[in-house]
PDB file of N, CA and C in Angstrom:
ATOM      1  N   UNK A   1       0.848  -1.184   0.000  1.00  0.00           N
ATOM      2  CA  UNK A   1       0.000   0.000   0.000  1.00  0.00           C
ATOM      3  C   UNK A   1       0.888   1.239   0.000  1.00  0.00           C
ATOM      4  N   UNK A   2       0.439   1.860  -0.883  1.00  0.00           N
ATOM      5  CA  UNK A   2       1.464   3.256  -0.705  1.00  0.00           C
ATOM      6  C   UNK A   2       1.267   4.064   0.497  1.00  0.00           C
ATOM      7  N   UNK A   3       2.326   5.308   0.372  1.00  0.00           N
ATOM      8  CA  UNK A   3       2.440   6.010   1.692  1.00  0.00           C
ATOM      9  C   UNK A   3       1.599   7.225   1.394  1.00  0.00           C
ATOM     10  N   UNK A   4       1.173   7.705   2.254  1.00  0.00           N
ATOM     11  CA  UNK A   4       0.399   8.778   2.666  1.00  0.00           C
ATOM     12  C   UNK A   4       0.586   9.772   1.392  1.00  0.00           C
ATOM     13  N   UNK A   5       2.170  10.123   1.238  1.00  0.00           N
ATOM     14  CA  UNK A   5       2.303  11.401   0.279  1.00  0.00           C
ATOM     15  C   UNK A   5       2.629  10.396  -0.514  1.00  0.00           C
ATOM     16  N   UNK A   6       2.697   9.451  -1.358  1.00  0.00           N
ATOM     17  CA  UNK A   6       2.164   9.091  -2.472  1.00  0.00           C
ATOM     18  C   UNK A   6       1.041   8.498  -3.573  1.00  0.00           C
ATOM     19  N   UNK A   7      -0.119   8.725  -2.145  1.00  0.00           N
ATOM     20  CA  UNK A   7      -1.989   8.228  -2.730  1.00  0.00           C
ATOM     21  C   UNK A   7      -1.740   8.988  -3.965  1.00  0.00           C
ATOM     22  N   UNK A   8      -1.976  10.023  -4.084  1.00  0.00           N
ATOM     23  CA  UNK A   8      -2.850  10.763  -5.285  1.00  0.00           C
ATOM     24  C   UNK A   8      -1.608  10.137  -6.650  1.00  0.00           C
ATOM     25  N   UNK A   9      -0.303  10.463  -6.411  1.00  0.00           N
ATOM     26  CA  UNK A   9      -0.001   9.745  -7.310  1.00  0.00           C
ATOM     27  C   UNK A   9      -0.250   8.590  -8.094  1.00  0.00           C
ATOM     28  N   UNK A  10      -0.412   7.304  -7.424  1.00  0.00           N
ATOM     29  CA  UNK A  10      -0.376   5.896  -7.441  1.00  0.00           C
ATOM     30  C   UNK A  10      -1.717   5.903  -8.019  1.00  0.00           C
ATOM     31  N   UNK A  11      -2.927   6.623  -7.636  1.00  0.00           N
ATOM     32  CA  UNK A  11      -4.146   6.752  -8.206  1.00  0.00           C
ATOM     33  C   UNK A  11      -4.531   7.702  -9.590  1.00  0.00           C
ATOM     34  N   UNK A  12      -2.950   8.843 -10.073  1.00  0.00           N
ATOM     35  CA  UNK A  12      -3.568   8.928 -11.382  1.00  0.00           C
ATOM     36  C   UNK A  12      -3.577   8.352 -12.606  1.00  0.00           C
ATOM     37  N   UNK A  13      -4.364   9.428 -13.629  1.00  0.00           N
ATOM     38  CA  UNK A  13      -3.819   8.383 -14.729  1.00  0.00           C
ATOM     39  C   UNK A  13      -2.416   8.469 -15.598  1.00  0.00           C
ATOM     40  N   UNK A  14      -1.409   8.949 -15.407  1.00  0.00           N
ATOM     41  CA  UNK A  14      -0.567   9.124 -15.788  1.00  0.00           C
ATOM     42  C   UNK A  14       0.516   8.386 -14.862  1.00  0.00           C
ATOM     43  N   UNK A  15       0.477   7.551 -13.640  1.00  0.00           N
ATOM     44  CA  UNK A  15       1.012   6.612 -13.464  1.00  0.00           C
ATOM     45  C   UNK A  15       0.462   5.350 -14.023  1.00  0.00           C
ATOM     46  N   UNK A  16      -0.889   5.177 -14.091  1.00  0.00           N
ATOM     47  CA  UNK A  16      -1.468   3.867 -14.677  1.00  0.00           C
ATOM     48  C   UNK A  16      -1.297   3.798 -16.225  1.00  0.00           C
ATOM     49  N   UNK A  17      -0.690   4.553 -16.935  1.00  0.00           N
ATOM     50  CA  UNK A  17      -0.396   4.630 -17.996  1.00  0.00           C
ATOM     51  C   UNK A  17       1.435   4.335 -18.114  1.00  0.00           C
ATOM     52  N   UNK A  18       1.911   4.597 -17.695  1.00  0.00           N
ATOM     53  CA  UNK A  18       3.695   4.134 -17.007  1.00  0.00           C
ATOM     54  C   UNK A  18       3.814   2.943 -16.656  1.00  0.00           C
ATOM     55  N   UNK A  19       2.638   2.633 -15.635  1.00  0.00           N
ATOM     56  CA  UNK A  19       2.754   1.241 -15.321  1.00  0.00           C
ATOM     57  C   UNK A  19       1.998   0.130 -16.104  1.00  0.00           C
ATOM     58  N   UNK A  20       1.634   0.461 -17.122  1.00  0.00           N
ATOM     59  CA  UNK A  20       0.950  -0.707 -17.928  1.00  0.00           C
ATOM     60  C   UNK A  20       1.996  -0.837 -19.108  1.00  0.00           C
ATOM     61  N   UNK A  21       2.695   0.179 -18.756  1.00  0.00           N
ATOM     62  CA  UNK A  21       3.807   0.027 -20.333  1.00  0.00           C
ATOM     63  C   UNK A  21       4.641  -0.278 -19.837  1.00  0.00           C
ATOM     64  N   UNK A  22       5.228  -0.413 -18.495  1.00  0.00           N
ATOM     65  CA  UNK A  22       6.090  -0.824 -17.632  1.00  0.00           C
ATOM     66  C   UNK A  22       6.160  -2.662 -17.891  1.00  0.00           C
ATOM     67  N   UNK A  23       4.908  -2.902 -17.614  1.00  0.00           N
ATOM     68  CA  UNK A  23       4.901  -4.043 -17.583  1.00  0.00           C
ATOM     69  C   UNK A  23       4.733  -4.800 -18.918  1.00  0.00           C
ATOM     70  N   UNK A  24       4.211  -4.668 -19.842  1.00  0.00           N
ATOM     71  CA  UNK A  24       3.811  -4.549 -21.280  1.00  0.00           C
ATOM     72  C   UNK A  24       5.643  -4.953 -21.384  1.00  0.00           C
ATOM     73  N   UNK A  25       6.384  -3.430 -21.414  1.00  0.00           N
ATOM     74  CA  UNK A  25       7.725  -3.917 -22.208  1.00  0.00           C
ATOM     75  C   UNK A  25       8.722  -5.024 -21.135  1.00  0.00           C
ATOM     76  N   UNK A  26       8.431  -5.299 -19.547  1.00  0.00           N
ATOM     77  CA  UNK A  26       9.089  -6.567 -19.264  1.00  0.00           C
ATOM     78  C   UNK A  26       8.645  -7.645 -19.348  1.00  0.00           C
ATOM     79  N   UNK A  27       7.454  -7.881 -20.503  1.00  0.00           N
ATOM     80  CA  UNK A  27       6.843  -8.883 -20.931  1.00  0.00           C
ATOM     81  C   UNK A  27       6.104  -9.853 -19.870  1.00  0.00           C
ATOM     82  N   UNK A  28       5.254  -9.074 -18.930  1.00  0.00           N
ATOM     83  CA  UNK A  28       4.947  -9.153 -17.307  1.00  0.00           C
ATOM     84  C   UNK A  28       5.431 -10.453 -16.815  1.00  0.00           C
ATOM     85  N   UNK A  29       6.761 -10.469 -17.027  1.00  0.00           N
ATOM     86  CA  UNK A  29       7.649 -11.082 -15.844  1.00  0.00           C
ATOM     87  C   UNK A  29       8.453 -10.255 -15.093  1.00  0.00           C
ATOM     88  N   UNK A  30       8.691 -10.875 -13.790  1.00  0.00           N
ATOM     89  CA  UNK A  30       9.711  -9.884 -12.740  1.00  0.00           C
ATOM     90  C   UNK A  30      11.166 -10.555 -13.327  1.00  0.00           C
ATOM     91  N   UNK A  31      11.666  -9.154 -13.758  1.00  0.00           N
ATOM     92  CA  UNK A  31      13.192  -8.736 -14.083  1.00  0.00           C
ATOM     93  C   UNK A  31      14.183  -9.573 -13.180  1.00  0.00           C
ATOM     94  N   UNK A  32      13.752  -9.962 -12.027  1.00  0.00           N
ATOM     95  CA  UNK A  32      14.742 -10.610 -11.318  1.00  0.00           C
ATOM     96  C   UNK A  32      14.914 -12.007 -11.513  1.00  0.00           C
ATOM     97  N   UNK A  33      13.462 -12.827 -11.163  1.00  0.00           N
ATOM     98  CA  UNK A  33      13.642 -13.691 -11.109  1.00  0.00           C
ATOM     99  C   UNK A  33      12.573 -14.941 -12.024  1.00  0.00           C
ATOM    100  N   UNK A  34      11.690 -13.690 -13.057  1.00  0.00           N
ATOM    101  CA  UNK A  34      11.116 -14.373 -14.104  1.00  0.00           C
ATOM    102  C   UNK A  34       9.510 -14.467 -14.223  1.00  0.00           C
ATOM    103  N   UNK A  35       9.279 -14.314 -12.388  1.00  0.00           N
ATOM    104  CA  UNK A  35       7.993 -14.900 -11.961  1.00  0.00           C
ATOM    105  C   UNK A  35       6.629 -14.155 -13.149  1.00  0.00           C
ATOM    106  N   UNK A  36       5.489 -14.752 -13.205  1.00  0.00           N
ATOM    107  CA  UNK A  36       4.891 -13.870 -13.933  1.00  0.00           C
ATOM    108  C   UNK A  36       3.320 -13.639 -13.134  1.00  0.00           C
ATOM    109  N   UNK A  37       3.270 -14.003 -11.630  1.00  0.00           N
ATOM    110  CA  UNK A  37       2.442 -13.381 -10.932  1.00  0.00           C
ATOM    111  C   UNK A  37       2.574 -12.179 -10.151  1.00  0.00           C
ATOM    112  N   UNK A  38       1.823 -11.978  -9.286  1.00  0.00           N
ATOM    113  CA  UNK A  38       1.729 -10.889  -8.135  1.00  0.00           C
ATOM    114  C   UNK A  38       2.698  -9.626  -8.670  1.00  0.00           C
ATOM    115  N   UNK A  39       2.491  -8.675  -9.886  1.00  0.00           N
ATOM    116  CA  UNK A  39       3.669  -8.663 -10.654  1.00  0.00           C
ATOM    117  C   UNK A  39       3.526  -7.009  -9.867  1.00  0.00           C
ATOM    118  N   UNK A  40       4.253  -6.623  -9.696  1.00  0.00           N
ATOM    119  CA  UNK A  40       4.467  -5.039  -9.234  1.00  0.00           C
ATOM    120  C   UNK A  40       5.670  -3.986 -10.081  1.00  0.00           C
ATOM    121  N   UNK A  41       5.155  -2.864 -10.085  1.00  0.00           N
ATOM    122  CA  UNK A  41       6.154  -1.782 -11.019  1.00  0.00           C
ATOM    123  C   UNK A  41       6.831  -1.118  -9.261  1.00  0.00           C
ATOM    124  N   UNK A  42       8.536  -1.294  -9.844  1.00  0.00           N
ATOM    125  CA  UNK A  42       9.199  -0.607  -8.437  1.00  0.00           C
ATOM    126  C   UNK A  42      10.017   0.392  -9.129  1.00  0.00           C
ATOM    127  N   UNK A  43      10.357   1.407  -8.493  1.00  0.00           N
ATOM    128  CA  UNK A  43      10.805   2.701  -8.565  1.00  0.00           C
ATOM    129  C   UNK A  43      12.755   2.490  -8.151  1.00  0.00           C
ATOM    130  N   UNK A  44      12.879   2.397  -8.887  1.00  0.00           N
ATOM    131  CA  UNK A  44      14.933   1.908  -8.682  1.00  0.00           C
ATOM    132  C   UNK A  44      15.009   3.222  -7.585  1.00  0.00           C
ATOM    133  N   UNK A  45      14.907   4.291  -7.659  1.00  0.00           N
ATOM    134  CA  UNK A  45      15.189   5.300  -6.803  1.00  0.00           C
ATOM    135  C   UNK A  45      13.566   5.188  -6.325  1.00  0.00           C
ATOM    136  N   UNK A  46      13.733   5.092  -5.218  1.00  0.00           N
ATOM    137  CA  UNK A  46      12.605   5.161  -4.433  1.00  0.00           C
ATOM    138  C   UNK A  46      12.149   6.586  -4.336  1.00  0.00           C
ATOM    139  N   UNK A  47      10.736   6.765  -4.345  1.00  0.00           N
ATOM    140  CA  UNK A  47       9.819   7.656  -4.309  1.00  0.00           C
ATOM    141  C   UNK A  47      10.082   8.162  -2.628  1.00  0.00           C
ATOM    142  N   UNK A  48      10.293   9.969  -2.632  1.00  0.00           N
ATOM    143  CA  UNK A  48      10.391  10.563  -0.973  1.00  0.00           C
ATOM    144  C   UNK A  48       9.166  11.129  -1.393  1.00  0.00           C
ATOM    145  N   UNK A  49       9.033  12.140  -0.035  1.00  0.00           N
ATOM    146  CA  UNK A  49       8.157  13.161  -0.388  1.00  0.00           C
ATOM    147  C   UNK A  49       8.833  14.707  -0.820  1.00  0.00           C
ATOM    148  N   UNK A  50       9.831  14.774  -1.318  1.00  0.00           N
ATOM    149  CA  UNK A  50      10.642  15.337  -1.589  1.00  0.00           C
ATOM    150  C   UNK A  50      10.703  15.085  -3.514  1.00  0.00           C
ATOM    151  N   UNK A  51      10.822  13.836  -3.783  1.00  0.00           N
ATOM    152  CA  UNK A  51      10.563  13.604  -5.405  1.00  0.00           C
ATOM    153  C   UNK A  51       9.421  13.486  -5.624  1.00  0.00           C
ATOM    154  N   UNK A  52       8.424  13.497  -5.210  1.00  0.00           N
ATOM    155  CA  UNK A  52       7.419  12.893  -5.532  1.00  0.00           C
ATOM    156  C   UNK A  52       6.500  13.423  -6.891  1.00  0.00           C
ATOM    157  N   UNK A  53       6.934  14.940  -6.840  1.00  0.00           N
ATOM    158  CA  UNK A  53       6.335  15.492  -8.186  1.00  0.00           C
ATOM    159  C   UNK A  53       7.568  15.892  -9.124  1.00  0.00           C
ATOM    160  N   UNK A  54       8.624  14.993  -8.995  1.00  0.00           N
ATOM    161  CA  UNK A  54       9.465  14.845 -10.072  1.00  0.00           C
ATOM    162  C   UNK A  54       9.483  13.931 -11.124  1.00  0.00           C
ATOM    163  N   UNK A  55       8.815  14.232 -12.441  1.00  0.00           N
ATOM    164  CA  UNK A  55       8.570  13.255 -13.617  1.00  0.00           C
ATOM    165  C   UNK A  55       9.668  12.872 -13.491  1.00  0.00           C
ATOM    166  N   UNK A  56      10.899  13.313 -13.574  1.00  0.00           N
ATOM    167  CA  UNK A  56      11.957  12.345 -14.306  1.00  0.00           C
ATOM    168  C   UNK A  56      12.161  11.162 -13.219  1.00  0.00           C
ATOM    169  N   UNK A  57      11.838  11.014 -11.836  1.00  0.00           N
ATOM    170  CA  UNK A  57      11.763   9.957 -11.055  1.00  0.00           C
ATOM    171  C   UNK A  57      10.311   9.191 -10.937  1.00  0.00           C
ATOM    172  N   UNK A  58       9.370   9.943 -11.204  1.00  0.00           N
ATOM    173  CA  UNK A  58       7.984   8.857 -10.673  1.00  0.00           C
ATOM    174  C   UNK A  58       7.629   8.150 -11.771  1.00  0.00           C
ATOM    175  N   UNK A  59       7.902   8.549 -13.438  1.00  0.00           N
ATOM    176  CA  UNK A  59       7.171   8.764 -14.716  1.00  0.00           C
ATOM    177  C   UNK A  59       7.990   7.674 -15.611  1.00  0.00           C
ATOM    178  N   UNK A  60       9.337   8.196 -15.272  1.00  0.00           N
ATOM    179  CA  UNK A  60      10.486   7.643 -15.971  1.00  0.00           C
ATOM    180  C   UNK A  60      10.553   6.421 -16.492  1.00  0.00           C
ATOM    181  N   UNK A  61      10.459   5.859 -17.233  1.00  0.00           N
ATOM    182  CA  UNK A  61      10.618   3.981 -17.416  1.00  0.00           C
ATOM    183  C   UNK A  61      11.612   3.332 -17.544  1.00  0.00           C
ATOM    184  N   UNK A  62      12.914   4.490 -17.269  1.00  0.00           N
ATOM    185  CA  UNK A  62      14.178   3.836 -17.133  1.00  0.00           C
ATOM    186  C   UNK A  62      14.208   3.771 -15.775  1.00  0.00           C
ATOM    187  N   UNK A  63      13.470   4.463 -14.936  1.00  0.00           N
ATOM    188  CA  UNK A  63      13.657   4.144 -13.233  1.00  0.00           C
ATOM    189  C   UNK A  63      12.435   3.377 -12.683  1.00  0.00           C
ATOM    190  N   UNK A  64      12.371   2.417 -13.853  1.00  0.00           N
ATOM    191  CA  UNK A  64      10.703   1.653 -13.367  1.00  0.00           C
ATOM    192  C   UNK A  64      11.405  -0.073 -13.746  1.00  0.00           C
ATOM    193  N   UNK A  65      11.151  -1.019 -12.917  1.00  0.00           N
ATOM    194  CA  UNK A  65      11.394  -2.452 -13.016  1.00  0.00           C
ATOM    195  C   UNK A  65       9.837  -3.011 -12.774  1.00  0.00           C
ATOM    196  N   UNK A  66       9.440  -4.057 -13.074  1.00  0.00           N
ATOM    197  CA  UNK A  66       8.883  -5.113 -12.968  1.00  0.00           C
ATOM    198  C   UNK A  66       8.987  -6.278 -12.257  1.00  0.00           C
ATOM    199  N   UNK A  67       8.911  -6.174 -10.789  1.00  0.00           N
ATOM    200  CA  UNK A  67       9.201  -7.061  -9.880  1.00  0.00           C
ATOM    201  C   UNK A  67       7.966  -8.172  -9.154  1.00  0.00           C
ATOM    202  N   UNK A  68       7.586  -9.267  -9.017  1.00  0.00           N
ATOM    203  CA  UNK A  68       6.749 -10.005  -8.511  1.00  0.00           C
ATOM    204  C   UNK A  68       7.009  -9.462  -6.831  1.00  0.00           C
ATOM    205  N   UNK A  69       5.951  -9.691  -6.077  1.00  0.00           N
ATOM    206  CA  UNK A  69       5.505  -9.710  -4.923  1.00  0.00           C
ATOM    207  C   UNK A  69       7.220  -9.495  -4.077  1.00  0.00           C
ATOM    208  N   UNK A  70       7.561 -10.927  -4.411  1.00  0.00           N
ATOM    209  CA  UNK A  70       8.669 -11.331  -3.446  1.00  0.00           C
ATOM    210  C   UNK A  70      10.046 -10.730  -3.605  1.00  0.00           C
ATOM    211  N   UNK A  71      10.100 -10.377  -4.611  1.00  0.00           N
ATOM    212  CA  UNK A  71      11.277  -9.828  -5.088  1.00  0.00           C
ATOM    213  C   UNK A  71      11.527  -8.098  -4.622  1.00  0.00           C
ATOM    214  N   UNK A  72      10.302  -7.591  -5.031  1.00  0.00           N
ATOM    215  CA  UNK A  72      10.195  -6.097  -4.295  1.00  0.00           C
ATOM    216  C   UNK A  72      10.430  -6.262  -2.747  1.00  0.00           C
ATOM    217  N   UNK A  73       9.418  -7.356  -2.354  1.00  0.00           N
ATOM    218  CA  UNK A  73       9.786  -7.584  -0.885  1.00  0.00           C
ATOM    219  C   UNK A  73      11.272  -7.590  -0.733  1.00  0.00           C
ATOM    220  N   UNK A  74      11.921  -8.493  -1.491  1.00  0.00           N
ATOM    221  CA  UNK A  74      14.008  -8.405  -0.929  1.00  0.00           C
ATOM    222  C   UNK A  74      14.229  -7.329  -1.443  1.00  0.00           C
ATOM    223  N   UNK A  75      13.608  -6.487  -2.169  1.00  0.00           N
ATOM    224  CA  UNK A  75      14.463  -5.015  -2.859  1.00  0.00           C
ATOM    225  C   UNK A  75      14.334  -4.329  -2.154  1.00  0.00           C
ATOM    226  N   UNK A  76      13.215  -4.219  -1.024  1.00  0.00           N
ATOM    227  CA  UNK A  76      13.018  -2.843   0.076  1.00  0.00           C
ATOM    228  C   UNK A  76      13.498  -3.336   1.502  1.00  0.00           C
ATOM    229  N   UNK A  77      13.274  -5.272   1.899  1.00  0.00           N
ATOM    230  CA  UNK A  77      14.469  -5.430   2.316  1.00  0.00           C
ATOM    231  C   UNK A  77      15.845  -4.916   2.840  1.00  0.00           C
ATOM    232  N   UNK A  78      16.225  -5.522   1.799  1.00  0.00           N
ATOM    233  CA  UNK A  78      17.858  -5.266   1.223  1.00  0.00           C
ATOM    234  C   UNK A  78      17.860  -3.604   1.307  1.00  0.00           C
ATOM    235  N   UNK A  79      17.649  -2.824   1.549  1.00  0.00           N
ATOM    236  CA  UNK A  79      17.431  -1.155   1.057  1.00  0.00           C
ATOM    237  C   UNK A  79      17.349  -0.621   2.672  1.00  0.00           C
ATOM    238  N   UNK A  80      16.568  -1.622   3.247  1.00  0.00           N
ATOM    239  CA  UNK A  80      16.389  -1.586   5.055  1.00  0.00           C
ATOM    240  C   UNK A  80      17.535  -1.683   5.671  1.00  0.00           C
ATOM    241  N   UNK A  81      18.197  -2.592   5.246  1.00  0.00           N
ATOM    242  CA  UNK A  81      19.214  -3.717   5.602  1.00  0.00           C
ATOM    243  C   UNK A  81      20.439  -2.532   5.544  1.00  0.00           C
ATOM    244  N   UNK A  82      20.618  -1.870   4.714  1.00  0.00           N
ATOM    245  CA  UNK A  82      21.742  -1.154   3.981  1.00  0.00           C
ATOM    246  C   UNK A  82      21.519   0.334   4.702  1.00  0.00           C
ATOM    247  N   UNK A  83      20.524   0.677   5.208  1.00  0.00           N
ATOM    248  CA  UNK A  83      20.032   2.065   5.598  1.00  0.00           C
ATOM    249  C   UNK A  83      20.060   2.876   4.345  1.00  0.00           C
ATOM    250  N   UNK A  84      19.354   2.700   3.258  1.00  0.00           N
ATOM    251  CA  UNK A  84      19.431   3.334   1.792  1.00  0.00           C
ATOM    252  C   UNK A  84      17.897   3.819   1.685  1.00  0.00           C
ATOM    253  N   UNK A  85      16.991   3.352   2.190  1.00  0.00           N
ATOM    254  CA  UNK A  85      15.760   3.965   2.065  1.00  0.00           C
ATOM    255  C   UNK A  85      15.552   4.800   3.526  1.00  0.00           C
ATOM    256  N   UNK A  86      14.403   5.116   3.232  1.00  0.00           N
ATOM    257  CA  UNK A  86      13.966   6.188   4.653  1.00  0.00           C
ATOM    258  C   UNK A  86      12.532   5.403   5.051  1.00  0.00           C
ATOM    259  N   UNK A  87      12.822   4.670   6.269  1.00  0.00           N
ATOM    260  CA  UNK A  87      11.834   3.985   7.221  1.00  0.00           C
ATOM    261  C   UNK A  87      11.550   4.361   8.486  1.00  0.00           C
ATOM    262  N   UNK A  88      10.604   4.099   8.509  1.00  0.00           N
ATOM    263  CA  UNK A  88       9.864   5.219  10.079  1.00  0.00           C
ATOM    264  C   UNK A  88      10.414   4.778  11.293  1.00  0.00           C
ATOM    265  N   UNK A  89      11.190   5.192  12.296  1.00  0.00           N
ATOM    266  CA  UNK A  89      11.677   5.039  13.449  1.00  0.00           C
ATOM    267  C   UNK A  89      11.431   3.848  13.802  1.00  0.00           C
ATOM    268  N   UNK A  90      10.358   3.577  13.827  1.00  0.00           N
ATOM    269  CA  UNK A  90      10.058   2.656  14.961  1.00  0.00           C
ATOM    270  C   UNK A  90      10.339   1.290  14.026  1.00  0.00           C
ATOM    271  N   UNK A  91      10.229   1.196  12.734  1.00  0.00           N
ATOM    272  CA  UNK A  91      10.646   0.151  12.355  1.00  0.00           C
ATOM    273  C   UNK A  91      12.370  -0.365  11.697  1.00  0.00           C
ATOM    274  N   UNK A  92      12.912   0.730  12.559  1.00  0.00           N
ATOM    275  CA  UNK A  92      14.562   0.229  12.139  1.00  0.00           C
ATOM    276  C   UNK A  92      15.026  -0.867  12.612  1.00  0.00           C
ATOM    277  N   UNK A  93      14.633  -0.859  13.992  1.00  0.00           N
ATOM    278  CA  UNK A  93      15.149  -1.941  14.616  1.00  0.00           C
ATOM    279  C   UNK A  93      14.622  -3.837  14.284  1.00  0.00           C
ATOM    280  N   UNK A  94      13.926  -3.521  13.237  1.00  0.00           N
ATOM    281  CA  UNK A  94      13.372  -4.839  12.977  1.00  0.00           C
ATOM    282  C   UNK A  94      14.248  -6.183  13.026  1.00  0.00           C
ATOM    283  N   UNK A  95      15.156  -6.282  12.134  1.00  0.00           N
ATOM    284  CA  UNK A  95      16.284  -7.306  12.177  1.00  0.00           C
ATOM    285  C   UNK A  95      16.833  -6.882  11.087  1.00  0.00           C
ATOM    286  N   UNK A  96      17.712  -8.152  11.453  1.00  0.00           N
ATOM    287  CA  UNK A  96      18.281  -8.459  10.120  1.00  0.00           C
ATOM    288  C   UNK A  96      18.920  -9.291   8.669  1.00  0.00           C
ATOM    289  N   UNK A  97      17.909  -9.942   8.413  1.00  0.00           N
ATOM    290  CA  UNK A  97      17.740 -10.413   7.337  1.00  0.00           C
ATOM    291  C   UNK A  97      16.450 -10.452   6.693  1.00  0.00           C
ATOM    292  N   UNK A  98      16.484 -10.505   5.290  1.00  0.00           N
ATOM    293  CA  UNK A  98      14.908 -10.031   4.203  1.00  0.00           C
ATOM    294  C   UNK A  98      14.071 -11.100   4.799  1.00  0.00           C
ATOM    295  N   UNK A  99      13.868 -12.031   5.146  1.00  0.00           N
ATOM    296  CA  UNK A  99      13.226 -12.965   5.527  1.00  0.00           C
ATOM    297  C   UNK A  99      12.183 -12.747   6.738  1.00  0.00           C
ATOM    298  N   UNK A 100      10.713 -13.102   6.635  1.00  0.00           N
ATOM    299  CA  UNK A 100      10.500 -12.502   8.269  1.00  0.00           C
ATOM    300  C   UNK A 100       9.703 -10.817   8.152  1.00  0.00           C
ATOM    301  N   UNK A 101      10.017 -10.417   6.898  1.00  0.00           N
ATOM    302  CA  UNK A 101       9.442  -8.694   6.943  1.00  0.00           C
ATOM    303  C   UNK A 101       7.941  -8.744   5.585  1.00  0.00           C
ATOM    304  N   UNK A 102       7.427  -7.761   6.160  1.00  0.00           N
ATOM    305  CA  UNK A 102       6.043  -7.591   5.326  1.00  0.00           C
ATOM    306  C   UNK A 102       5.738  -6.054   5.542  1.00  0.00           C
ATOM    307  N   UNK A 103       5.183  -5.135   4.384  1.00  0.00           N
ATOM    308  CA  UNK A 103       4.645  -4.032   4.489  1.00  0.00           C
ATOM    309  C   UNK A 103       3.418  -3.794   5.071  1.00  0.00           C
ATOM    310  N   UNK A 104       3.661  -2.574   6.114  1.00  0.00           N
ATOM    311  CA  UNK A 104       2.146  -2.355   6.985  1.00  0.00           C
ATOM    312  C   UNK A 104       1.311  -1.708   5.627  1.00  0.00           C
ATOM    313  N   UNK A 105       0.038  -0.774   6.820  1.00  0.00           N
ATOM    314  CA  UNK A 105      -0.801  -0.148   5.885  1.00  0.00           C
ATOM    315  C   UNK A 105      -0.377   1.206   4.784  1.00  0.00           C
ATOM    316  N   UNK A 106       0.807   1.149   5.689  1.00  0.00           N
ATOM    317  CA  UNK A 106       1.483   2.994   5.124  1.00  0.00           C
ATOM    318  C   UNK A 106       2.811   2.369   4.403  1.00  0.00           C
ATOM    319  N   UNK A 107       2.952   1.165   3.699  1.00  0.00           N
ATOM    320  CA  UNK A 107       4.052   0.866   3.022  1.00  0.00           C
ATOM    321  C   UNK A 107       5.548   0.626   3.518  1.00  0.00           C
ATOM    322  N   UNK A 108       5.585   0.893   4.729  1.00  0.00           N
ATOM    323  CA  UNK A 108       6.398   0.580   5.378  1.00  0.00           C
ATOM    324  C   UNK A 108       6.953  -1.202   5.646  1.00  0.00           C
ATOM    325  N   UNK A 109       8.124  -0.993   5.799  1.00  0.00           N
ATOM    326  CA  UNK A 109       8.774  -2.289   6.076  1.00  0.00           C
ATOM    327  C   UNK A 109       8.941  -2.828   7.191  1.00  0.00           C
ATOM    328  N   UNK A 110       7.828  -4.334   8.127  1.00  0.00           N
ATOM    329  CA  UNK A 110       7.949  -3.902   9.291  1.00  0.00           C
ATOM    330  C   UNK A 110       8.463  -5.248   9.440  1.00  0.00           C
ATOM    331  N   UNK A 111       8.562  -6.277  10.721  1.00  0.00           N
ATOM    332  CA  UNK A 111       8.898  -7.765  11.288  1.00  0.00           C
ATOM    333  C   UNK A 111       8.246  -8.504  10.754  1.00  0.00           C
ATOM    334  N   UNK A 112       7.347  -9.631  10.925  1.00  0.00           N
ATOM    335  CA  UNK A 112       6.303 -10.411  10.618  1.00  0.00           C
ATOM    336  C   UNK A 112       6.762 -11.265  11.746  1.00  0.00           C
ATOM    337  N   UNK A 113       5.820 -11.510  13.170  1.00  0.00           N
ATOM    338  CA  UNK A 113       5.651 -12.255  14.290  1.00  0.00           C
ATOM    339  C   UNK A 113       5.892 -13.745  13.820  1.00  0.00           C
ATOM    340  N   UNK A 114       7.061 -14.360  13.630  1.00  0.00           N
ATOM    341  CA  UNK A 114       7.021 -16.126  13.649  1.00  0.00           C
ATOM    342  C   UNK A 114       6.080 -16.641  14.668  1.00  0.00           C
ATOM    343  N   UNK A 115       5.642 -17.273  13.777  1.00  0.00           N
ATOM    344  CA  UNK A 115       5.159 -18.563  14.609  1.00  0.00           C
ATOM    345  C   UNK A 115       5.748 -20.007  15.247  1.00  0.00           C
ATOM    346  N   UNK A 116       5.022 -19.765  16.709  1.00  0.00           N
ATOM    347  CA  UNK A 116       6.213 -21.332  17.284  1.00  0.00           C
ATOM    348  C   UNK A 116       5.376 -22.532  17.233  1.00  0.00           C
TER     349      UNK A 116
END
C-alpha cells in the first residue's frame, strides 16, 4: 500500500499509464527472477516526499522495473538492511535479514511475528 504522500499519485492516470507500459515492455515477468504473478512496477530510486512530483523519477521507465511480490519484498528489504531507504523510526530496529518482513498499511517495512 502506498504512503500517505504518495496516494494521489499511485491513483492517477498518468502513473497507470507508465505502469501498464512498464509491464507490457518486461513482458509481465519480474526482471529478477522471471515470476509472472503478483507482478508489481518498483521505482529503482525510491519515491520521498521530496521527489514525488518529479517526472523524471515517478514517470520515468528507465527508473521503473517489474518485480513479482517477493522480489520487491528483498528489494526494500535489502534497502532496510543497507540504511538506503527512509523507514519510520520505529521500524529500524526490525532485524536483520529479508526474511520474516512484510509491508504495513502505510508501506512501510515492518517484522512479521514467527510462529512457534
Amino acid at each position: 500500500m502506498a504512503r500517505d504522500f504518495a496516494k494521489a499519485f499511485y491513483n492517477s492516470k498518468e502513473w497507470a499509464k507508465v505502469r501498464a507500459y512498464v509491464l507490457m515492455r518486461d513482458h509481465y515477468k519480474c526482471t529478477r527472477c522471471g515470476q509472472s504473478g503478483a507482478l508489481e512496477v518498483h521505482h529503482i530510486v525510491h519515491l520521498t516526499p521530496d521527489n514525488i512530483n518529479d517526472a523524471a523519477v515517478t514517470l520515468n521507465d528507465g527508473n521503473l522495473t517489474t518485480l513479482c511480490r517477493d522480489c520487491h519484498f528483498k528489494e526494500h528489504a535489502a534497502d532496510k538492511l543497507n540504511g538506503t531507504a527512509n523507514y519510520n523510526a520505529e521500524h529500524k530496529a526490525a532485524g536483520d535479514c529479508d526474511e520474516g518482513f512484510s509491508f504495513d498499511k502505510n508501506g512501510y517495512l515492518v517484522p512479521v511475528a514467527k510462529i512457534k
